[in-house]
N, C-alpha and C. Protein backbone atom coordinates (compact mmCIF):
# COMPACT_ATOMS: atom_id res chain seq x y z
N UNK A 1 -3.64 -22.10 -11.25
CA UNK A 1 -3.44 -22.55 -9.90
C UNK A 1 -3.84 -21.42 -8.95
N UNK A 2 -4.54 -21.92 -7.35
CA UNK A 2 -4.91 -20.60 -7.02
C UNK A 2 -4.03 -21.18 -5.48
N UNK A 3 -3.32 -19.63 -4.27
CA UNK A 3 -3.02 -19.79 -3.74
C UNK A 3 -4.05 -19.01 -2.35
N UNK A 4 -4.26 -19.36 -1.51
CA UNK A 4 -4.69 -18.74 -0.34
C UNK A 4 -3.77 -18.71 0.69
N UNK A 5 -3.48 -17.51 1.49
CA UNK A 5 -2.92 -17.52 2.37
C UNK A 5 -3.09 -16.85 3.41
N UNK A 6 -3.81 -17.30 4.77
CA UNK A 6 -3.87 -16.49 5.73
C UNK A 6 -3.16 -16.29 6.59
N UNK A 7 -3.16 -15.38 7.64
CA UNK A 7 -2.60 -14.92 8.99
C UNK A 7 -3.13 -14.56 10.36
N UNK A 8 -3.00 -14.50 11.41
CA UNK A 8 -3.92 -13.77 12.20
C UNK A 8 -3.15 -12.34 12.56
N UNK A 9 -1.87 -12.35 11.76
CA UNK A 9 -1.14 -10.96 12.62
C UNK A 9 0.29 -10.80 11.80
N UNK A 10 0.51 -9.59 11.27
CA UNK A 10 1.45 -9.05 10.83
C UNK A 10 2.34 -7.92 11.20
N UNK A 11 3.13 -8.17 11.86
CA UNK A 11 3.79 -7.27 12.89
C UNK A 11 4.99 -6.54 12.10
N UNK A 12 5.00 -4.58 11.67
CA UNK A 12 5.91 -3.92 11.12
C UNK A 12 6.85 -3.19 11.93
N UNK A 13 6.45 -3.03 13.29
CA UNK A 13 7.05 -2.68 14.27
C UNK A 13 6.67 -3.18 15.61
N UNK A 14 7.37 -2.19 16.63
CA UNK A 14 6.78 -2.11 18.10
C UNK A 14 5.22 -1.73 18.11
N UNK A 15 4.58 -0.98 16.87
CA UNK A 15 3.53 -0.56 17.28
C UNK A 15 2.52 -0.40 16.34
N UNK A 16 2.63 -1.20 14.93
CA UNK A 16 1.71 -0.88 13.48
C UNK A 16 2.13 -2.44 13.50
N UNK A 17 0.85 -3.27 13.34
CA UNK A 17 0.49 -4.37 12.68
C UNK A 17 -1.26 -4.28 12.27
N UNK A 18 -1.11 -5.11 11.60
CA UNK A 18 -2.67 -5.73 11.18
C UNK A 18 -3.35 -6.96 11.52
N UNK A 19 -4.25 -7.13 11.50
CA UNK A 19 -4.91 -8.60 11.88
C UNK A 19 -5.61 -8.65 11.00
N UNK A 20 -5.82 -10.06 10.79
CA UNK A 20 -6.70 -10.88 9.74
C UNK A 20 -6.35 -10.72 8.72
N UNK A 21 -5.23 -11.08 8.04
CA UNK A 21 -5.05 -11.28 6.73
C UNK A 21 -4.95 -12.55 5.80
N UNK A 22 -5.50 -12.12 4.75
CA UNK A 22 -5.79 -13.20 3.83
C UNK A 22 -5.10 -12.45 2.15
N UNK A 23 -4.34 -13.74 1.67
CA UNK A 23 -3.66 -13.10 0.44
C UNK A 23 -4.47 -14.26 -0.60
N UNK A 24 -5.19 -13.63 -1.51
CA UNK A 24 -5.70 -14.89 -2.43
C UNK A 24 -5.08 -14.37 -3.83
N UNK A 25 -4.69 -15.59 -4.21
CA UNK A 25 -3.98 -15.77 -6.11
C UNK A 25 -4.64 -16.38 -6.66
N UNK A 26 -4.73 -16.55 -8.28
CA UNK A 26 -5.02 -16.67 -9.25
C UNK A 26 -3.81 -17.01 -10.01
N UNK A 27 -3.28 -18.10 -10.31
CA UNK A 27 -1.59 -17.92 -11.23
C UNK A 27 -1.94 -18.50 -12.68
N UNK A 28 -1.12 -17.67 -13.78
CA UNK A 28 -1.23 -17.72 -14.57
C UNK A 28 0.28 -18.28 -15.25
N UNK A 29 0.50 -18.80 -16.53
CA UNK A 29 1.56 -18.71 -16.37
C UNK A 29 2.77 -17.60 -16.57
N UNK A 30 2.34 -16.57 -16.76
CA UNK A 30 3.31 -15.27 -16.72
C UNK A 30 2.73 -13.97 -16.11
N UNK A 31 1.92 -14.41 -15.05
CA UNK A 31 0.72 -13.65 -14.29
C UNK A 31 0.20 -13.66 -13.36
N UNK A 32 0.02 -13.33 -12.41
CA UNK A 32 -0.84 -13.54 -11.26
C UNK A 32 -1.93 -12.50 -10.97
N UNK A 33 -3.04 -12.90 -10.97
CA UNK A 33 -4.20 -11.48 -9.97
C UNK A 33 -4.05 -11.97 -8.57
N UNK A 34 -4.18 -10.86 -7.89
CA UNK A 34 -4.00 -10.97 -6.37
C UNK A 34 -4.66 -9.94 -5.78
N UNK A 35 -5.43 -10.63 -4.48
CA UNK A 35 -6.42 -9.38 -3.58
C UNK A 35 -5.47 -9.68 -2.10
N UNK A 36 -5.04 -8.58 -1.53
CA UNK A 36 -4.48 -8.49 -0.31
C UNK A 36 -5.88 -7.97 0.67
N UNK A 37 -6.37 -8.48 1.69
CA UNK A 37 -7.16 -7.97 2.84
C UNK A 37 -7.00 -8.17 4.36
N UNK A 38 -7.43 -7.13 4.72
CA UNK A 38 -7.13 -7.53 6.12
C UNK A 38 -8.23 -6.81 6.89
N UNK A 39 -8.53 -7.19 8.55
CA UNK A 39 -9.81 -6.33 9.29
C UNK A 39 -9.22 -6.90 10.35
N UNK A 40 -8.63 -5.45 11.20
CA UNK A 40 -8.20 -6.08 12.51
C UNK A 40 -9.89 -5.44 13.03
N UNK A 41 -11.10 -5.63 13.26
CA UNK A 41 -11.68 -5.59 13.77
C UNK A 41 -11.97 -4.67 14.64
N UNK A 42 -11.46 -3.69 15.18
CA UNK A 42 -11.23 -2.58 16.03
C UNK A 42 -12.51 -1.77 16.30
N UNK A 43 -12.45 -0.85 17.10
CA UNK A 43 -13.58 0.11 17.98
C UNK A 43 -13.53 1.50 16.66
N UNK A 44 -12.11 1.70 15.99
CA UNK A 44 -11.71 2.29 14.92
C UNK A 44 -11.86 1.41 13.51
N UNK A 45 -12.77 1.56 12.03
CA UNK A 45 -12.14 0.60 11.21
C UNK A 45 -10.97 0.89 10.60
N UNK A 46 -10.30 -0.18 10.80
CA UNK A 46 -8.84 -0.56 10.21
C UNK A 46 -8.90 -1.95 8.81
N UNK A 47 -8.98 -1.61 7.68
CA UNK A 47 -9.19 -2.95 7.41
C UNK A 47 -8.76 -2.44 5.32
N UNK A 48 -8.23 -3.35 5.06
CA UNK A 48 -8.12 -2.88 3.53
C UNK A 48 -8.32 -4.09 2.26
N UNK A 49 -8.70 -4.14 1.11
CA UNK A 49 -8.52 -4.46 0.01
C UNK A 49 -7.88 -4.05 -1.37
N UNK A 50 -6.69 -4.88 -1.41
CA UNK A 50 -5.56 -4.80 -2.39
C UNK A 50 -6.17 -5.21 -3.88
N UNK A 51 -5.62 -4.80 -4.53
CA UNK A 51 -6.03 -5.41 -6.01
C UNK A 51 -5.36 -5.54 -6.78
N UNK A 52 -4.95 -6.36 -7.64
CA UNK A 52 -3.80 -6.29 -8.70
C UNK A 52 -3.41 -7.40 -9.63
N UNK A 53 -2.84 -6.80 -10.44
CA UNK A 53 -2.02 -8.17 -11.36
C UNK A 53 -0.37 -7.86 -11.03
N UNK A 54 0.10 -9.39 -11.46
CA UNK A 54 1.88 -9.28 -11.16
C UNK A 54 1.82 -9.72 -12.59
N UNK A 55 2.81 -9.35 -13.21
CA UNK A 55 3.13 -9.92 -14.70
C UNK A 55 4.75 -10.14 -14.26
N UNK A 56 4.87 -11.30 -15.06
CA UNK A 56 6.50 -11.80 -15.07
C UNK A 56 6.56 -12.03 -16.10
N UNK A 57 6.81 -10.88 -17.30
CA UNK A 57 6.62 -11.50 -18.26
C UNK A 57 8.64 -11.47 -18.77
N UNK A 58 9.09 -10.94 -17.82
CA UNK A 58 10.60 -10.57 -18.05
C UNK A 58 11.31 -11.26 -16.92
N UNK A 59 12.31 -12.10 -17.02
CA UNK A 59 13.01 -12.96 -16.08
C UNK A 59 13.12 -11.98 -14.52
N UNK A 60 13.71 -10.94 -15.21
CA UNK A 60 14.30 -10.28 -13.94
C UNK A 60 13.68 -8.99 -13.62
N UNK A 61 11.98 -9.01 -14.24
CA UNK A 61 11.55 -7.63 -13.70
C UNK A 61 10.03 -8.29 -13.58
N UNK A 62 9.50 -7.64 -11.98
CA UNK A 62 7.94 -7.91 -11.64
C UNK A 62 7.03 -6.59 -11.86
N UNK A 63 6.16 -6.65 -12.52
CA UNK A 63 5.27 -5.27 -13.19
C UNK A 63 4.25 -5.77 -12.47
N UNK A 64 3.70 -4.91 -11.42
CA UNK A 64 2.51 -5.00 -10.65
C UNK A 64 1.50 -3.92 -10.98
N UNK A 65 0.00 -3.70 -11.58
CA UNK A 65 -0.32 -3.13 -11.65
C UNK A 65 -1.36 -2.63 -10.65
N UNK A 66 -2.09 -1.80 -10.08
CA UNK A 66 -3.15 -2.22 -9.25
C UNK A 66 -4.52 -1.57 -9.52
N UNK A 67 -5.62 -2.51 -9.42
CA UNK A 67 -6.69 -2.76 -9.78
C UNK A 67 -7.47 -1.77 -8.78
N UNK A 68 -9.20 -1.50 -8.48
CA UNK A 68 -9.41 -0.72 -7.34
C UNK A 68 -9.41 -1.51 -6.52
N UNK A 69 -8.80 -0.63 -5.63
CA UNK A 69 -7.94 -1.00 -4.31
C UNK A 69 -8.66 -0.11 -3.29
N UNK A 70 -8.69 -0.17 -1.97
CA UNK A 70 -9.59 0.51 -0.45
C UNK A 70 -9.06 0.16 0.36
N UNK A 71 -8.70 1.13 1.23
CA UNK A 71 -8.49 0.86 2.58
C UNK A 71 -8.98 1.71 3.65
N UNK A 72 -9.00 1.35 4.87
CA UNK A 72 -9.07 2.00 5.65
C UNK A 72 -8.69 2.27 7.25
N UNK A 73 -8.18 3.39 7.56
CA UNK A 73 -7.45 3.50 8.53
C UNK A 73 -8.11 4.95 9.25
N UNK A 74 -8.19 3.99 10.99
CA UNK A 74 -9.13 4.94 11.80
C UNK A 74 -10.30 5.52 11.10
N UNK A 75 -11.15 4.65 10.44
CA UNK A 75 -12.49 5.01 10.12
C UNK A 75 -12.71 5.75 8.76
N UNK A 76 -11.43 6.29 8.30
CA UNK A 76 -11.35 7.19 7.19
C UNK A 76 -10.80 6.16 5.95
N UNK A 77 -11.68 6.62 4.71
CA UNK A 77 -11.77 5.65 4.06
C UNK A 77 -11.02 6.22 2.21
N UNK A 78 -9.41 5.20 2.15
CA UNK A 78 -8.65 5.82 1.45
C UNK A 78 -8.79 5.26 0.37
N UNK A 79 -8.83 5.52 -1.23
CA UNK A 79 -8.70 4.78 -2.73
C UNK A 79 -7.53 4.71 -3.09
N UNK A 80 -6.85 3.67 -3.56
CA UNK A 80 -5.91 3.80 -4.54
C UNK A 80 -6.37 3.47 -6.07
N UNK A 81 -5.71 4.71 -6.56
CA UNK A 81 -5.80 4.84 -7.92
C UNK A 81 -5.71 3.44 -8.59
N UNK A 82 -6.39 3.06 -9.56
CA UNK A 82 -6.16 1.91 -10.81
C UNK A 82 -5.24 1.68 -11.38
N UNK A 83 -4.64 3.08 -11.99
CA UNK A 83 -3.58 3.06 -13.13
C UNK A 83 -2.39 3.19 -12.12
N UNK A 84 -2.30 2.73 -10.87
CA UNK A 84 -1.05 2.88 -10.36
C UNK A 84 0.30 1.69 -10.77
N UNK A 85 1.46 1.52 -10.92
CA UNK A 85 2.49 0.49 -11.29
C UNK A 85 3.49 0.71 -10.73
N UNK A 86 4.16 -0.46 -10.34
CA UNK A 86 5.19 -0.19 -9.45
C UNK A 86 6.25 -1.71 -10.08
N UNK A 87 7.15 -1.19 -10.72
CA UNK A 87 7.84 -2.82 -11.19
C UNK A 87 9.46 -2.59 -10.21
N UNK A 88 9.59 -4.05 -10.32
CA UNK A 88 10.70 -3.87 -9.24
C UNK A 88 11.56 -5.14 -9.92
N UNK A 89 12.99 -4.90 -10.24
CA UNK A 89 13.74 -5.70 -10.75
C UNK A 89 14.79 -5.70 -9.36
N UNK A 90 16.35 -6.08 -10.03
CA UNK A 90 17.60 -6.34 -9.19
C UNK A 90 17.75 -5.74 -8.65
N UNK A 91 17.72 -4.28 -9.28
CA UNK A 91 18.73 -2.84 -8.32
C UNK A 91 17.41 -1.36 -8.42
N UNK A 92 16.33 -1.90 -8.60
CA UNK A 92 14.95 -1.10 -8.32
C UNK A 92 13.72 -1.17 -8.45
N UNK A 93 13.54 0.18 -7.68
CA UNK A 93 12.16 -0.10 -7.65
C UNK A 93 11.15 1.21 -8.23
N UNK A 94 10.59 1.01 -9.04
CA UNK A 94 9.91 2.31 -10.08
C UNK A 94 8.96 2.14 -9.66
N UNK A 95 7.69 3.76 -9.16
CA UNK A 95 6.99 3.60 -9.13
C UNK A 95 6.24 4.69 -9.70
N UNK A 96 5.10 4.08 -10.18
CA UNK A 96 4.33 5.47 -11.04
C UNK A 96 2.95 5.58 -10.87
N UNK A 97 2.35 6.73 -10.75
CA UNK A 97 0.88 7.29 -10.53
C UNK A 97 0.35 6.54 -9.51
N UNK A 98 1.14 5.97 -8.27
CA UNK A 98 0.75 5.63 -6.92
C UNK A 98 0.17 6.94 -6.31
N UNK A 99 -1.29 6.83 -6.00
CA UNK A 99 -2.06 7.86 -5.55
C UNK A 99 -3.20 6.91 -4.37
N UNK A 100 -3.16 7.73 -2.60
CA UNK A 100 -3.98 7.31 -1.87
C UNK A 100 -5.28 8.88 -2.14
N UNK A 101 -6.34 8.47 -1.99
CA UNK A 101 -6.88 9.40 -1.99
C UNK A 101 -8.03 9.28 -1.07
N UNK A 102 -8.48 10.37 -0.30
CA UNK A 102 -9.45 10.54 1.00
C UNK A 102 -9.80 11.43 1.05
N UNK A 103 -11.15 11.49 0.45
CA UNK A 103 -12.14 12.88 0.31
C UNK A 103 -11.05 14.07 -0.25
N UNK A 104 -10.85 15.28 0.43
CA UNK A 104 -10.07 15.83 -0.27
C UNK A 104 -8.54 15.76 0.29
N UNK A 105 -8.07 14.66 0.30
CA UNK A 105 -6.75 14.60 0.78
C UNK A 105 -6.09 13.61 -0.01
N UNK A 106 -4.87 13.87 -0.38
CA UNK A 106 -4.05 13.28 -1.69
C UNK A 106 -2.47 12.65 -0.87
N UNK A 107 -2.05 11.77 -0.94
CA UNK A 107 -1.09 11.22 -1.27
C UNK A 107 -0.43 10.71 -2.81
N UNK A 108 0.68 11.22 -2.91
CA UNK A 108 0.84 11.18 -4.86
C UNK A 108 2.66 10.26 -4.18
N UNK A 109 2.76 9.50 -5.14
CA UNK A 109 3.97 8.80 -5.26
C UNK A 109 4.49 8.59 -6.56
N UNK A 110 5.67 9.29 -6.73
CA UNK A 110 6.33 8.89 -7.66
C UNK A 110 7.77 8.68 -7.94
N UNK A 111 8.33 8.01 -8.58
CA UNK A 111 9.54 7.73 -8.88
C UNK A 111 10.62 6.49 -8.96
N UNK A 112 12.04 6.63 -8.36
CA UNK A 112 12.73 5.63 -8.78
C UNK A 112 13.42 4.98 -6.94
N UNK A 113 13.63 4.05 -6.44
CA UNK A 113 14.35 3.77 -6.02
C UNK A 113 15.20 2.86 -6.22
N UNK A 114 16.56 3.66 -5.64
CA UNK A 114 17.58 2.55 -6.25
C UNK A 114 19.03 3.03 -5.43
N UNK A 115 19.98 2.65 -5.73
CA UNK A 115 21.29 3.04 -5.08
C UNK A 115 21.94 4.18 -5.91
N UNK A 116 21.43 4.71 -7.15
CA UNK A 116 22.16 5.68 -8.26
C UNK A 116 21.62 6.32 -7.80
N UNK A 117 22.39 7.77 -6.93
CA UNK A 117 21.88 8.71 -5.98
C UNK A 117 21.42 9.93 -7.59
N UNK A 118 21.32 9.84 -8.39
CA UNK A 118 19.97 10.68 -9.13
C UNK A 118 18.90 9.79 -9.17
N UNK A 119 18.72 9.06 -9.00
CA UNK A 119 17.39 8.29 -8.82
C UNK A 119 16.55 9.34 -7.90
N UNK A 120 15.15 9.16 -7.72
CA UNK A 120 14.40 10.04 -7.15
C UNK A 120 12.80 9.54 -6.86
N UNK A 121 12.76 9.71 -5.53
CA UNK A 121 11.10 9.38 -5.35
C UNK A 121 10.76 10.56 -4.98
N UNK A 122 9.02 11.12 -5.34
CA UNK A 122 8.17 12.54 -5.10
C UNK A 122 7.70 11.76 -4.03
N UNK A 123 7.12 12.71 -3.20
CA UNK A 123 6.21 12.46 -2.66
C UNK A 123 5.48 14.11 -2.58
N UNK A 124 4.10 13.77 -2.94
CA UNK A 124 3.06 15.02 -3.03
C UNK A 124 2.13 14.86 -2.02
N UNK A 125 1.62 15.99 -1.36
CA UNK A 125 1.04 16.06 -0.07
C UNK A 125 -0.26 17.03 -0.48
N UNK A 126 -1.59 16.57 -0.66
CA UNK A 126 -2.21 17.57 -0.85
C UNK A 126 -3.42 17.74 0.48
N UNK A 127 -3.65 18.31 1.35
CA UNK A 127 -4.63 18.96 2.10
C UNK A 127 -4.86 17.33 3.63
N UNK A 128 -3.71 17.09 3.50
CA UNK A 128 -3.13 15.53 4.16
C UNK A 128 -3.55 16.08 6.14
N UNK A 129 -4.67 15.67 6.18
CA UNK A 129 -4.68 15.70 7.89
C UNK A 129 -3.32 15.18 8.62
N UNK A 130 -2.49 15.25 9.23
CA UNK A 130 -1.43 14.99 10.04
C UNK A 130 -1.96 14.00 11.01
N UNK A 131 -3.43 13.70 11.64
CA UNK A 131 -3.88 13.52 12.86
C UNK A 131 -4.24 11.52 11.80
N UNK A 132 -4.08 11.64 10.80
CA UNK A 132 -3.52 10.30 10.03
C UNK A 132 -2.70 9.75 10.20
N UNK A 133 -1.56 10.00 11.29
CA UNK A 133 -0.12 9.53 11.70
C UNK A 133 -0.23 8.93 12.73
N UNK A 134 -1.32 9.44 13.73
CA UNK A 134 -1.28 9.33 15.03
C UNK A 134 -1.09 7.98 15.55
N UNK A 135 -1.96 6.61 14.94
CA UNK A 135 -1.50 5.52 15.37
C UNK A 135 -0.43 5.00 15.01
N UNK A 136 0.49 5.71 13.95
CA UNK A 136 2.19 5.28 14.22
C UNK A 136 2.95 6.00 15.38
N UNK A 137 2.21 7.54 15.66
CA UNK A 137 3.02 7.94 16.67
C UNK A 137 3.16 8.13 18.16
N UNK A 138 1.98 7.31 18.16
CA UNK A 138 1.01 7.24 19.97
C UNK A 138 2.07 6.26 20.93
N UNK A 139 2.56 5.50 20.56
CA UNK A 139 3.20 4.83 21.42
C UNK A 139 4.94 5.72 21.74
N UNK A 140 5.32 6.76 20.71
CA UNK A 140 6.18 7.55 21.37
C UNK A 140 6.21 8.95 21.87
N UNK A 141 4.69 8.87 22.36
CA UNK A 141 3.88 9.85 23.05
C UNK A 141 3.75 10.99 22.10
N UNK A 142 3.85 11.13 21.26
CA UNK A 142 3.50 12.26 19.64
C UNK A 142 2.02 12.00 19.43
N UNK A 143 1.17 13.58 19.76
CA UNK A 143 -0.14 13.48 18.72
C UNK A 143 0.27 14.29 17.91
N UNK A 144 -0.16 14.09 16.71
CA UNK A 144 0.06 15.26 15.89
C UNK A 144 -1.58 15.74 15.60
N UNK A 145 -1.47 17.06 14.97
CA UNK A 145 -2.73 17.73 14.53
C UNK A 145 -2.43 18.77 13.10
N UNK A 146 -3.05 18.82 12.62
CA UNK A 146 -3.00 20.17 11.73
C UNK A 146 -3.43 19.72 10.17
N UNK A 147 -3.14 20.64 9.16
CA UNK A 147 -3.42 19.79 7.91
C UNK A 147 -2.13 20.26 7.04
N UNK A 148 -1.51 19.53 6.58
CA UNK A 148 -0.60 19.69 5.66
C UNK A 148 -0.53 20.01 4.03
């Protein structure tokens, strides 16, 4: 069975949404592939492609893996890793070898969320322009600059 689903607008705050999104499925019966995209069209490109499988192969746990994946934000153009997984049951959410990557700039994600305060998410920062924030932080008058 296949599902399509579009939008013209996805609103995360006062000031970060996307336009034009389209979610297309593939369902299997203990499976789904799925491409997430979007292109708000802008003077900046803003626009990404998701990739992935969902496996349900366990009542109460979703194993998402993701496939190559692209996005891009203000013109700069980010990869997510293949082998990234992120499964998410009742009381968490695991995630492993979640990596954005942009020329030489690294976002690394790893770990557990959950309410068992040893649980633990990384987050790794490698050679990360700051001036990548700016359209979350322009509307509360914050530019940032520098490289992290």
């Amino acid at each position: 069975m296949n599902l399509d689903i579009t939008s013209n607008r996805f609103v995360f705050g006062d000031s970060v949404w996307i336009k034009n999104i389209a979610l297309k499925t593939m369902t299997f019966k203990d499976s789904m592939d799925f491409m997430l995209s979007w292109d708000n069209f802008d003077s900046l490109k803003n626009q990404g492609n998701i990739r992935g499988l969902c496996a349900f192969n366990d009542a109460r746990k979703i194993k998402l893996n993701l496939k190559n994946s692209e996005l891009y934000l203000a013109d700069s153009l980010w990869k997510i890793t293949p082998q990234s997984k992120i499964e998410i049951d009742s009381n968490a959410i695991s995630i492993s070898r979640l990596q954005f990557k942009s020329r030489d700039q690294e976002l690394n994600i790893n770990g557990i969320i959950s309410e068992n305060k040893s649980d633990m998410l990384t987050l790794s920062i490698k050679d990360f322009e700051l001036s990548n924030l700016n359209a979350l932080s322009k509307n509360a008058g914050i530019t940032l600059a520098g490289i992290s």
